[in-house]
Protein backbone atom coordinates (compact mmCIF):
# COMPACT_ATOMS: atom_id res chain seq x y z
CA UNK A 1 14.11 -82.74 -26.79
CA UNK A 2 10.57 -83.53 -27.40
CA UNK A 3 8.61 -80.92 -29.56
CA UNK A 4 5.61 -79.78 -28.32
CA UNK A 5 3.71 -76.50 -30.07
CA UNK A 6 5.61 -74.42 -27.82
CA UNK A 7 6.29 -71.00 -28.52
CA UNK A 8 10.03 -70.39 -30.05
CA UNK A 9 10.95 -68.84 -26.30
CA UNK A 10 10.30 -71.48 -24.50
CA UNK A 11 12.41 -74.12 -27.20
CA UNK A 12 15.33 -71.45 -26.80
CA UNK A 13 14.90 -71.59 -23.01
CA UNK A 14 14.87 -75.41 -22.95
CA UNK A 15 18.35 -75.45 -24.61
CA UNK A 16 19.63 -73.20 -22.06
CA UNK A 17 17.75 -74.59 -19.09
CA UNK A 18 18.53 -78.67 -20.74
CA UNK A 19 21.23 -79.64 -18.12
CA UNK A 20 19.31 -78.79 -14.95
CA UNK A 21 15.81 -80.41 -16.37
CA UNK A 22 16.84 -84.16 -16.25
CA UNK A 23 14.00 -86.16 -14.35
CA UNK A 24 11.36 -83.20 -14.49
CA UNK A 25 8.84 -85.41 -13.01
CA UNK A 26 4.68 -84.23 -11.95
CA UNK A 27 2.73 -85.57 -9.72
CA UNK A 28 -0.52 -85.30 -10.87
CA UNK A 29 -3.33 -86.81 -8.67
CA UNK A 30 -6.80 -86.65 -9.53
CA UNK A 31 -5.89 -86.76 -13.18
CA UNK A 32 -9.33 -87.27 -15.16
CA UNK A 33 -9.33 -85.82 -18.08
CA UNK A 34 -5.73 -85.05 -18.28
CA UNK A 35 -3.43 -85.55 -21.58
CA UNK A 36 -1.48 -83.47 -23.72
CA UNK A 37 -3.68 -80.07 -23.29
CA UNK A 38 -2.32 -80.45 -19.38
CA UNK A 39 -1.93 -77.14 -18.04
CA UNK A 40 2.06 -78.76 -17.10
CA UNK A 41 1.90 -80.23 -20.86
CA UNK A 42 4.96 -77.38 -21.78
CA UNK A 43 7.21 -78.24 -19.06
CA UNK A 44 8.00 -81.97 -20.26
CA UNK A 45 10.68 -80.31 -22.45
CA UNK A 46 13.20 -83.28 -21.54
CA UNK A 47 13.01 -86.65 -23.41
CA UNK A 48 12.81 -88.20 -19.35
CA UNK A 49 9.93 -85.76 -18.00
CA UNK A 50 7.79 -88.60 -16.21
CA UNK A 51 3.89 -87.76 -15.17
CA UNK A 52 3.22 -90.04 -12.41
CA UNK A 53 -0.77 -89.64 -12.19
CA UNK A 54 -3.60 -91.24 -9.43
CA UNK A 55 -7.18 -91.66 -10.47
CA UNK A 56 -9.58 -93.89 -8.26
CA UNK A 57 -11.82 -94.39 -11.36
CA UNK A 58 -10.28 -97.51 -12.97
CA UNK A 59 -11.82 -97.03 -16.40
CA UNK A 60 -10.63 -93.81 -17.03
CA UNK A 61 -7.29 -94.71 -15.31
CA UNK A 62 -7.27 -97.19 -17.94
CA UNK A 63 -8.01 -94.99 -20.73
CA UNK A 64 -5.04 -92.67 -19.39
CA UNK A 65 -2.42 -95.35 -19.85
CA UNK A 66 -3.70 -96.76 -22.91
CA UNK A 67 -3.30 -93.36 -24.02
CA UNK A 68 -0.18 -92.55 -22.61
CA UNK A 69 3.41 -92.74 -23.91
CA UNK A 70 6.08 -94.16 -21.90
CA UNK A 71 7.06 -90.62 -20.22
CA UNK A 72 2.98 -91.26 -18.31
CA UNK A 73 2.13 -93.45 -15.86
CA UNK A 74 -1.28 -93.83 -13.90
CA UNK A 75 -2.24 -95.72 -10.89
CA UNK A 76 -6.25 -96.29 -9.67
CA UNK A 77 -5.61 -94.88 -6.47
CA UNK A 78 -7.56 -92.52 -4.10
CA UNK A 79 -5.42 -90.01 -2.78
CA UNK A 80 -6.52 -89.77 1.50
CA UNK A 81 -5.34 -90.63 4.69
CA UNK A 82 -4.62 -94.34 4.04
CA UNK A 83 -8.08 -95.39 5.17
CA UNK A 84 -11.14 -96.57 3.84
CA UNK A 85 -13.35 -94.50 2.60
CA UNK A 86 -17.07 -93.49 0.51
CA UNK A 87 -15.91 -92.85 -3.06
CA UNK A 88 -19.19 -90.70 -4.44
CA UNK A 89 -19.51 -91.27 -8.08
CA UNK A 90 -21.50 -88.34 -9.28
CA UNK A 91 -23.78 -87.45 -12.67
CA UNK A 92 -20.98 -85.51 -13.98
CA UNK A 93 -17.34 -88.03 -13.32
CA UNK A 94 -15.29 -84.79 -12.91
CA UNK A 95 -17.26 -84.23 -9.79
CA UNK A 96 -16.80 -87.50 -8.43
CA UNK A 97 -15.41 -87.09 -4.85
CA UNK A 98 -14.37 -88.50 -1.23
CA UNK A 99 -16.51 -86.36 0.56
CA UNK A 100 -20.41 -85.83 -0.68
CA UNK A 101 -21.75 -83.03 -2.49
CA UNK A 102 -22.92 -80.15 -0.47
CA UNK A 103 -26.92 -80.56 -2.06
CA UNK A 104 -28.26 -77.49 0.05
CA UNK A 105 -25.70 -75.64 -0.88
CA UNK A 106 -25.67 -76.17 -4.67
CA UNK A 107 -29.22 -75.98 -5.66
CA UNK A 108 -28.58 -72.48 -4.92
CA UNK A 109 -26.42 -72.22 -7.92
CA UNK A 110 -26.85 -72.77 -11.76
CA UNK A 111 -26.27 -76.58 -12.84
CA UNK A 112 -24.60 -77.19 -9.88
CA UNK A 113 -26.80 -79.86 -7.81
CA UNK A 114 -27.50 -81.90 -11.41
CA UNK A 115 -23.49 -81.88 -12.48
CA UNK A 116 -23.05 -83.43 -8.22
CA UNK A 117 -25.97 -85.76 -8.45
CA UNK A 118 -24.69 -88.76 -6.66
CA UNK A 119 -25.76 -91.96 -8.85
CA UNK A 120 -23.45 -94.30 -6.69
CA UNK A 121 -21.31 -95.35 -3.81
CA UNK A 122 -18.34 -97.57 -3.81
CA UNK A 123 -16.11 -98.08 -0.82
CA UNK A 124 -12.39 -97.69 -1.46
CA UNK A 125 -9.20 -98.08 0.44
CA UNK A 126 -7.47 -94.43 -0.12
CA UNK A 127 -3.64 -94.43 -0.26
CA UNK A 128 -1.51 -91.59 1.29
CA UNK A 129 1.07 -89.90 -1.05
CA UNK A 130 4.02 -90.65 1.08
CA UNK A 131 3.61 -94.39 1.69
CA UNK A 132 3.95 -94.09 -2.43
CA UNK A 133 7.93 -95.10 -3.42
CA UNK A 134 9.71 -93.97 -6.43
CA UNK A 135 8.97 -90.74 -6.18
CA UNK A 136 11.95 -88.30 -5.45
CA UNK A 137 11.92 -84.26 -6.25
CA UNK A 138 8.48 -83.04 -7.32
CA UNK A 139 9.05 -80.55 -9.60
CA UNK A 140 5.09 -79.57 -9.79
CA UNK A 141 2.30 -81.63 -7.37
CA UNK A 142 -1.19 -80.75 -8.75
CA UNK A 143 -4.28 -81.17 -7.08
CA UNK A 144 -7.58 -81.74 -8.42
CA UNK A 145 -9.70 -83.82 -6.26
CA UNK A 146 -13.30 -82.23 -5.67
CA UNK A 147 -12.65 -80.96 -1.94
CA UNK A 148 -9.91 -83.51 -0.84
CA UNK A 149 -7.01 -81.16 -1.30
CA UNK A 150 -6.17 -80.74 2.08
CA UNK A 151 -7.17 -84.11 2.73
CA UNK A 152 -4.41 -84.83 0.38
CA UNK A 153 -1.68 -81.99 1.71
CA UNK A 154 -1.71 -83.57 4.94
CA UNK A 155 -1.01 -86.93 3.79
CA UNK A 156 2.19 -85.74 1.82
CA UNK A 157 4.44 -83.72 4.74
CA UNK A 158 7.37 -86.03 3.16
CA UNK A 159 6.99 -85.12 -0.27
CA UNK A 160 5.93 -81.33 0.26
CA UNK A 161 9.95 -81.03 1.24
CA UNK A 162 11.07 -81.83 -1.83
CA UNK A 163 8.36 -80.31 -4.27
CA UNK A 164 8.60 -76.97 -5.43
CA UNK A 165 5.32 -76.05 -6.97
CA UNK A 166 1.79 -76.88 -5.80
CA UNK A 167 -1.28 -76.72 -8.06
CA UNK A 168 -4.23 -77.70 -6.15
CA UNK A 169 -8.39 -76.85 -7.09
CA UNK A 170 -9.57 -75.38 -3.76
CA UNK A 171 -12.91 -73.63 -2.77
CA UNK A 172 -14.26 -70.67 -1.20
CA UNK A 173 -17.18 -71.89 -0.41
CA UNK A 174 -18.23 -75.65 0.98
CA UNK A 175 -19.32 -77.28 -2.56
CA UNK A 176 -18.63 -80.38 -0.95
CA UNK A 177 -19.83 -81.63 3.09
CA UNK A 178 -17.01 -81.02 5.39
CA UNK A 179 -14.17 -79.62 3.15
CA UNK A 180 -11.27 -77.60 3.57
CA UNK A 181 -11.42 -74.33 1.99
CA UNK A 182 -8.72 -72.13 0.25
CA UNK A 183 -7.96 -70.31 3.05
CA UNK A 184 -7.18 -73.61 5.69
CA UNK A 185 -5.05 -75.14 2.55
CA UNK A 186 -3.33 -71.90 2.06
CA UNK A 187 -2.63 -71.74 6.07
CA UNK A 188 -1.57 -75.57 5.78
CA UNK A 189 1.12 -74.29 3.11
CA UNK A 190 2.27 -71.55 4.56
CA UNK A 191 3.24 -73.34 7.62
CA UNK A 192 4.97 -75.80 5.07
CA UNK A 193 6.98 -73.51 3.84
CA UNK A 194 4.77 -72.32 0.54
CA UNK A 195 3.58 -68.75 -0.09
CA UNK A 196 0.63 -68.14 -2.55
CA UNK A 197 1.38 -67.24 -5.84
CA UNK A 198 -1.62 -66.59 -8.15
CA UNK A 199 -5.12 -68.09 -9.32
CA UNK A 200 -4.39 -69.98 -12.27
CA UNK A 201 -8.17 -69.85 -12.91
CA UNK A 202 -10.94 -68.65 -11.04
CA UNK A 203 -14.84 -70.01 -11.54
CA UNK A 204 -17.66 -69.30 -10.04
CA UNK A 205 -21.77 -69.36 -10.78
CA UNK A 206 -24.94 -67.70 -11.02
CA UNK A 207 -27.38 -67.90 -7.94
CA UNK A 208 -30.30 -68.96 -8.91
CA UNK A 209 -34.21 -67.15 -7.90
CA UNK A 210 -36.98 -69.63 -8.38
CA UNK A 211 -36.62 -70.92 -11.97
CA UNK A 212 -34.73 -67.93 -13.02
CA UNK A 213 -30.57 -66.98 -13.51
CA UNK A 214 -30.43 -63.34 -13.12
CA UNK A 215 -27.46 -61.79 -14.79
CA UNK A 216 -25.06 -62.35 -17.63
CA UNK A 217 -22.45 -63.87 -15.56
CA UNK A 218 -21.72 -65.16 -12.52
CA UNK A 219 -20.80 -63.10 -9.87
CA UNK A 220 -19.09 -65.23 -7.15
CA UNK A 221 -16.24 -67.03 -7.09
CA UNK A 222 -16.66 -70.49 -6.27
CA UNK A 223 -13.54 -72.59 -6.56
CA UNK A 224 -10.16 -72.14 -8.37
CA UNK A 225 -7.04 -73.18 -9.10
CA UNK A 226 -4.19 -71.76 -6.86
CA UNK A 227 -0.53 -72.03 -7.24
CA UNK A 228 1.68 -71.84 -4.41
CA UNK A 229 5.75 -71.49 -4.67
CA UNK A 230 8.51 -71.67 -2.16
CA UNK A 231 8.52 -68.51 0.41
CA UNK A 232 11.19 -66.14 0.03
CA UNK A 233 12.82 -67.74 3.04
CA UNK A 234 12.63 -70.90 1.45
CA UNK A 235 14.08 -69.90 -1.92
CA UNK A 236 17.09 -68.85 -0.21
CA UNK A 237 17.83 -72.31 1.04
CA UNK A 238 17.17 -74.03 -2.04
CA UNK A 239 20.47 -75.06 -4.59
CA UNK A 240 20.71 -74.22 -8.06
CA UNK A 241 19.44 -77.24 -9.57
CA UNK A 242 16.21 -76.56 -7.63
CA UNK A 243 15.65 -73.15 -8.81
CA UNK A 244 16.33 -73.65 -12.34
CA UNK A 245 13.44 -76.31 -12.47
CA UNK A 246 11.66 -73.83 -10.64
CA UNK A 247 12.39 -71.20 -13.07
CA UNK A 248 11.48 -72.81 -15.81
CA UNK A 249 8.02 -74.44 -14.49
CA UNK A 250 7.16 -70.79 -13.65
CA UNK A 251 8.14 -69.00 -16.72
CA UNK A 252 7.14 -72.27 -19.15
CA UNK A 253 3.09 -73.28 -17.35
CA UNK A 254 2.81 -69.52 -16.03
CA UNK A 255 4.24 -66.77 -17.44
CA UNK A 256 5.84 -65.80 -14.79
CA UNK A 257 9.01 -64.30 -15.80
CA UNK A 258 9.81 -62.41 -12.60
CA UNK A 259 9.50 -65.45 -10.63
CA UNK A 260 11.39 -67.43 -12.89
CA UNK A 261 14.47 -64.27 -13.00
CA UNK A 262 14.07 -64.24 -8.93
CA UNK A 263 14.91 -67.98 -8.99
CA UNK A 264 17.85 -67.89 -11.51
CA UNK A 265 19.78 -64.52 -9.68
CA UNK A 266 19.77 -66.95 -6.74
CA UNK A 267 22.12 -69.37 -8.53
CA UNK A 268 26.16 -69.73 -7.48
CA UNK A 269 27.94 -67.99 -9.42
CA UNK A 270 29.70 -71.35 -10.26
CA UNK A 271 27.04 -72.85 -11.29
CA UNK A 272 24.28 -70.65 -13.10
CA UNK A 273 26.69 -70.27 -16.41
CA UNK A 274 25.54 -66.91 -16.21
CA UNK A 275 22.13 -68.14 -16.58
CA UNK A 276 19.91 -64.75 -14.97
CA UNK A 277 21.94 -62.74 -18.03
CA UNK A 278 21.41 -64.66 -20.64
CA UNK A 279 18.15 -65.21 -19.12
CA UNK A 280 17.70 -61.66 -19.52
CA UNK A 281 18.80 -61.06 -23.07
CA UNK A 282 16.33 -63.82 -23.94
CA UNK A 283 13.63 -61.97 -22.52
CA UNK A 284 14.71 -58.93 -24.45
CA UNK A 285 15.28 -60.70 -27.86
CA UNK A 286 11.23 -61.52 -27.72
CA UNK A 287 10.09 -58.12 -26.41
CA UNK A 288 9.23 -59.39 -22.77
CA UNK A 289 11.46 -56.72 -21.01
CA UNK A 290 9.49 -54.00 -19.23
């Protein structure tokens, strides 16, 4: 096992959970910025968790791998429909994008418009997630590409079979020009099987009046991130391998206990090791029984 600073729960859980966690593998695309403070960071419990990451900025791709160990790997690719596209580098990189910022739309909003400046254009050939080989179950596929999420859904129906948790930045409101919002990426993932889970995080900002912010905080939500899990139809179909890793990326990056219990009392009897009652007693042994 590698130690992270995880809490003493989810160490214990990893020792339990160790046989079914070989190969833990994320997909994480649009990973600038990423490293060990990862929101997935305490699910790499196994010694052969792999992060396979895409970032269409080379230099910071390159800073990723030169600061990655062996169980990281990025690749400068765009995430799109396999075509060639308008990368838009903006003022702030994070905000960097496929599609262009929505200008008349931000300058509405605090420090919006300056953060999406566009200071430059490059063309790039985008690369679609399931022409990429190697890759077999996806234990988590996160998402963070300023506006592009469906963009990138669409171009992984392959791999969205065999991944169990999505974690994709989506808006409520068109930040960039002709986006997808939430509620098209949630419809998208419902049809593919997904339900809607939670908002991992939720953002937003204040509108602005003239040259003055009114108010202490913002008000609307802008963008978040949103987690989506297997429906309950879809659990049901889905071996006991498949929902221990799903257990444990729910209980280990979320909290989410009850998920994590609903996935482990779907195990054969054969083959949990009577996992949801020891599971349980777990739970109980750190006060996180109701």
């Amino acid at each position: 096992m590698t130690h992270y600073p995880y809490k003493s729960i989810h160490l214990e859980l990893a020792n339990l959970l160790a046989p079914f966690l070989k190969g833990y593998t994320v997909v994480d695309v649009g990973a600038h910025g990423t490293g060990e403070a990862d929101v997935y960071t305490p699910a790499l419990a196994t010694d052969d968790a792999l992060v396979v990451g895409f970032e269409p900025n080379a230099i910071e791709c390159a800073r990723l791998n030169e600061q990655a160990g062996s169980r990281r790997q990025y690749y400068p690719y765009a995430i799109g429909d396999g075509m060639n596209g308008t990368f838009h580098i903006c003022r702030a990189p994070l905000t960097s994008s496929l599609l262009r910022p929505n200008q008349p739309l931000l300058v509405r909003y605090e420090n919006l418009s300056e953060l999406c400046e566009v200071i430059d254009e490059t063309q790039i050939e985008t690369v679609r997630l399931d022409d990429i080989k190697g890759i077999g179950l996806v234990d988590l596929l996160k998402l963070d590409v300023q506006g592009a999420t469906l963009l990138a859904l669409q171009s992984a129906q392959r791999m969205l079979e065999r991944t169990l948790v999505v974690h994709a930045e989506t808006e409520f409101v068109p930040i960039y020009h002709d986006e997808a919002l939430f509620s098209e990426c949630e419809l998208f993932l419902r049809n593919k099987g997904f339900m809607f889970h939670h908002f991992h995080s939720i953002e937003g900002r204040r509108m602005t009046f003239g040259n003055c912010v009114v108010g202490k905080a913002p008000s609307q939500a802008l963008w978040a991130d949103a987690v989506f899990v297997p429906s309950i139809e879809r659990l049901d179909t889905l071996g006991a391998p498949e929902l221990v890793r799903l257990a444990w990326t729910m209980h280990t990056i979320y909290g989410a206990c009850d998920m994590a219990m609903a996935c482990l009392s779907r195990c054969c009897v054969e083959d949990n090791k009577d996992l949801p009652n020891r599971y349980k007693a777990l739970l109980a042994a750190h006060g996180m029984l109701a």
